[in-house]
Protein backbone atom coordinates (compact mmCIF):
# COMPACT_ATOMS: atom_id res chain seq x y z
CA UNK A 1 -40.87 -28.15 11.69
CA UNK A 2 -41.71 -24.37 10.93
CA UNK A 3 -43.90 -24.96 14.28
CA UNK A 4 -40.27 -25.98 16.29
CA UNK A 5 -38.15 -23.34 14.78
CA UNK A 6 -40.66 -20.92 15.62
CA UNK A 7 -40.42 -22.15 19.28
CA UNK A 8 -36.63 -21.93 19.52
CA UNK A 9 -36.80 -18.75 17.57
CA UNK A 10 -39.06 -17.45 20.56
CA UNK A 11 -36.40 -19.33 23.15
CA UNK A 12 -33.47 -17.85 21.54
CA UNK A 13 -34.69 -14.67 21.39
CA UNK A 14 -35.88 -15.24 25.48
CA UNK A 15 -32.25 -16.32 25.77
CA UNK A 16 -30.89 -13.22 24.62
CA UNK A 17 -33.57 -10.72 26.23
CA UNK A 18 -32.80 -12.58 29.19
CA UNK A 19 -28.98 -12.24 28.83
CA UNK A 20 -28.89 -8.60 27.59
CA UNK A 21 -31.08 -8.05 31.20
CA UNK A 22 -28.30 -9.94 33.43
CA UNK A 23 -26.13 -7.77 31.40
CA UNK A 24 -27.70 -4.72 32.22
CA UNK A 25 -27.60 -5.81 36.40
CA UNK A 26 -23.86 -6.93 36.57
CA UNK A 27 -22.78 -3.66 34.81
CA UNK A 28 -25.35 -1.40 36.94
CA UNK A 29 -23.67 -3.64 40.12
CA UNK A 30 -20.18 -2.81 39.17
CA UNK A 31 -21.12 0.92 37.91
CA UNK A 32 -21.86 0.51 41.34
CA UNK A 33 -19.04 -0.91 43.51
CA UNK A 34 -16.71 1.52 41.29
CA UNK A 35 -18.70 4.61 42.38
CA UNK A 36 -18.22 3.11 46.12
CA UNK A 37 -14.53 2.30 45.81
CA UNK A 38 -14.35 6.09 44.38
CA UNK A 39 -15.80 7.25 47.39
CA UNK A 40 -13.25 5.54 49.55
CA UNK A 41 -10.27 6.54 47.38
CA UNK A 42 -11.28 10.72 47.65
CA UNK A 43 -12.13 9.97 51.38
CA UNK A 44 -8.35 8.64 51.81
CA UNK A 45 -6.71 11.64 49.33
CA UNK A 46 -8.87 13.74 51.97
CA UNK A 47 -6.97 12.09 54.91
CA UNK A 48 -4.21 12.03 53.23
CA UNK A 49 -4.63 16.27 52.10
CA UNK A 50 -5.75 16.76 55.96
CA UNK A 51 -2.45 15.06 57.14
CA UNK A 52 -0.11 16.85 54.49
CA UNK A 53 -1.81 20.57 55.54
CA UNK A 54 -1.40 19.53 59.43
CA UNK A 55 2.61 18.83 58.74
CA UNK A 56 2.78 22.17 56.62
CA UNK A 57 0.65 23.86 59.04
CA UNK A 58 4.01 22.98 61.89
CA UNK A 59 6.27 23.32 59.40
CA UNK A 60 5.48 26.80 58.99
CA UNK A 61 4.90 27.58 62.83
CA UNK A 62 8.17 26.14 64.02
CA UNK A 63 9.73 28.16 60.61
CA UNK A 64 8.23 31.39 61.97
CA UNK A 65 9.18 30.53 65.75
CA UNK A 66 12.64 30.17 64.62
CA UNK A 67 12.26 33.38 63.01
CA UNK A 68 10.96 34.99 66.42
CA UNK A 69 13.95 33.50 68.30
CA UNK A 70 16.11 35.09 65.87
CA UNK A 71 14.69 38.47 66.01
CA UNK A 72 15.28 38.45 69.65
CA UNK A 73 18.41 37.35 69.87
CA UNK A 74 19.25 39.95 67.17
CA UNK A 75 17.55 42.46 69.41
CA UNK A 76 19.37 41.72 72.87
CA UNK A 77 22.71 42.20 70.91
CA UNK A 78 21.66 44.96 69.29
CA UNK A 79 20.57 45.94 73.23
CA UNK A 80 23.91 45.02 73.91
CA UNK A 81 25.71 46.76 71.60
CA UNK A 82 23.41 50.03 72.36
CA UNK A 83 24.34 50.40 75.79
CA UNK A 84 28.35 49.35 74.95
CA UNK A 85 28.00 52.27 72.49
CA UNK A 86 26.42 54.40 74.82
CA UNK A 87 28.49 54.07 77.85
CA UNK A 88 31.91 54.81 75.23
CA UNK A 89 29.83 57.95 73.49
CA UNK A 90 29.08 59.41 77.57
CA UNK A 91 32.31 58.36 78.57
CA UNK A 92 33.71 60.52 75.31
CA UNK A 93 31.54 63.41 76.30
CA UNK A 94 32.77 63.40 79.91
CA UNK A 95 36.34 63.74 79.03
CA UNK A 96 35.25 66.56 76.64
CA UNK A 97 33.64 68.13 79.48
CA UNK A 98 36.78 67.33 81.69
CA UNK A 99 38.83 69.17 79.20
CA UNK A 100 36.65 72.44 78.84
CA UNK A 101 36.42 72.68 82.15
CA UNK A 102 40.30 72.41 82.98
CA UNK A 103 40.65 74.87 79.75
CA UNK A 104 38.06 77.13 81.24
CA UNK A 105 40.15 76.83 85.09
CA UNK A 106 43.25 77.88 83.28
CA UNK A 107 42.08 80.84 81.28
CA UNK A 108 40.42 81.79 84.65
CA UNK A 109 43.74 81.88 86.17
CA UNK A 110 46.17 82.80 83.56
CA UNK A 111 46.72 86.28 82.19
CA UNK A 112 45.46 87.25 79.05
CA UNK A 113 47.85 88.45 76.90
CA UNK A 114 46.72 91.26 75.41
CA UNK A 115 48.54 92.07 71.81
C-alpha cells in the first residue's frame, strides 16, 4: 500500500507540476494579448491626438485669418478716414490762405493810418 501511495504521491505531485506549468503558459498568453491590445489602444489615442491637433491646428488658422480680415478692414477705414481728414484739414488751410491773401490785397490797397 506504501508502494501505491507512493505512486499517486509521484502522480499528484506530476498533476500539480503539470498544472502550475499550464498555469505559467495561459498567464504568459494573456500577459500577452494584454500587451497587444495595449498597443492598439495607444495606437488609437495616437489617431485620436493626431485628429484633435489637426482640428486645433484649423481652429487656430481660421482664428488668425479672421484676425487678418479684421486688421484690414480696420486699416481701409482707417485709410478712409485719413484721406476724409485730410481733404477737411487742406480744405481748412486753403480758406486760411484765401483769407491772408484777401487781408494782404486790402492792406495793399488801403491807407495806413498812421497815429
Amino acid at each position: 500500500m506504501s508502494e501505491s501511495q507512493s505512486r499517486y504521491s509521484i502522480v499528484e505531485r506530476l498533476i500539480k507540476r503539470k498544472l502550475g506549468i499550464m498555469n505559467s503558459k495561459s498567464n504568459l498568453k494573456e500577459d500577452v494579448k494584454k500587451k497587444e491590445q495595449k498597443i492598439g489602444k495607444l495606437k488609437k489615442e495616437l489617431e485620436n491626438w493626431k485628429k484633435d491637433i489637426q482640428e486645433d491646428i484649423k481652429r487656430e488658422e481660421r482664428k488668425k485669418e479672421l484676425e487678418i480680415d479684421r486688421s484690414k478692414q480696420e486699416f481701409e477705414n482707417l485709410k478712409e478716414q485719413m484721406e476724409y481728414k485730410e481733404k477737411v484739414l487742406d480744405e481748412q488751410i486753403k480758406a486760411i490762405e484765401e483769407a491772408s491773401k484777401s487781408i494782404e490785397e486790402i492792406s495793399k490797397t488801403s491807407p495806413t493810418i498812421k497815429s
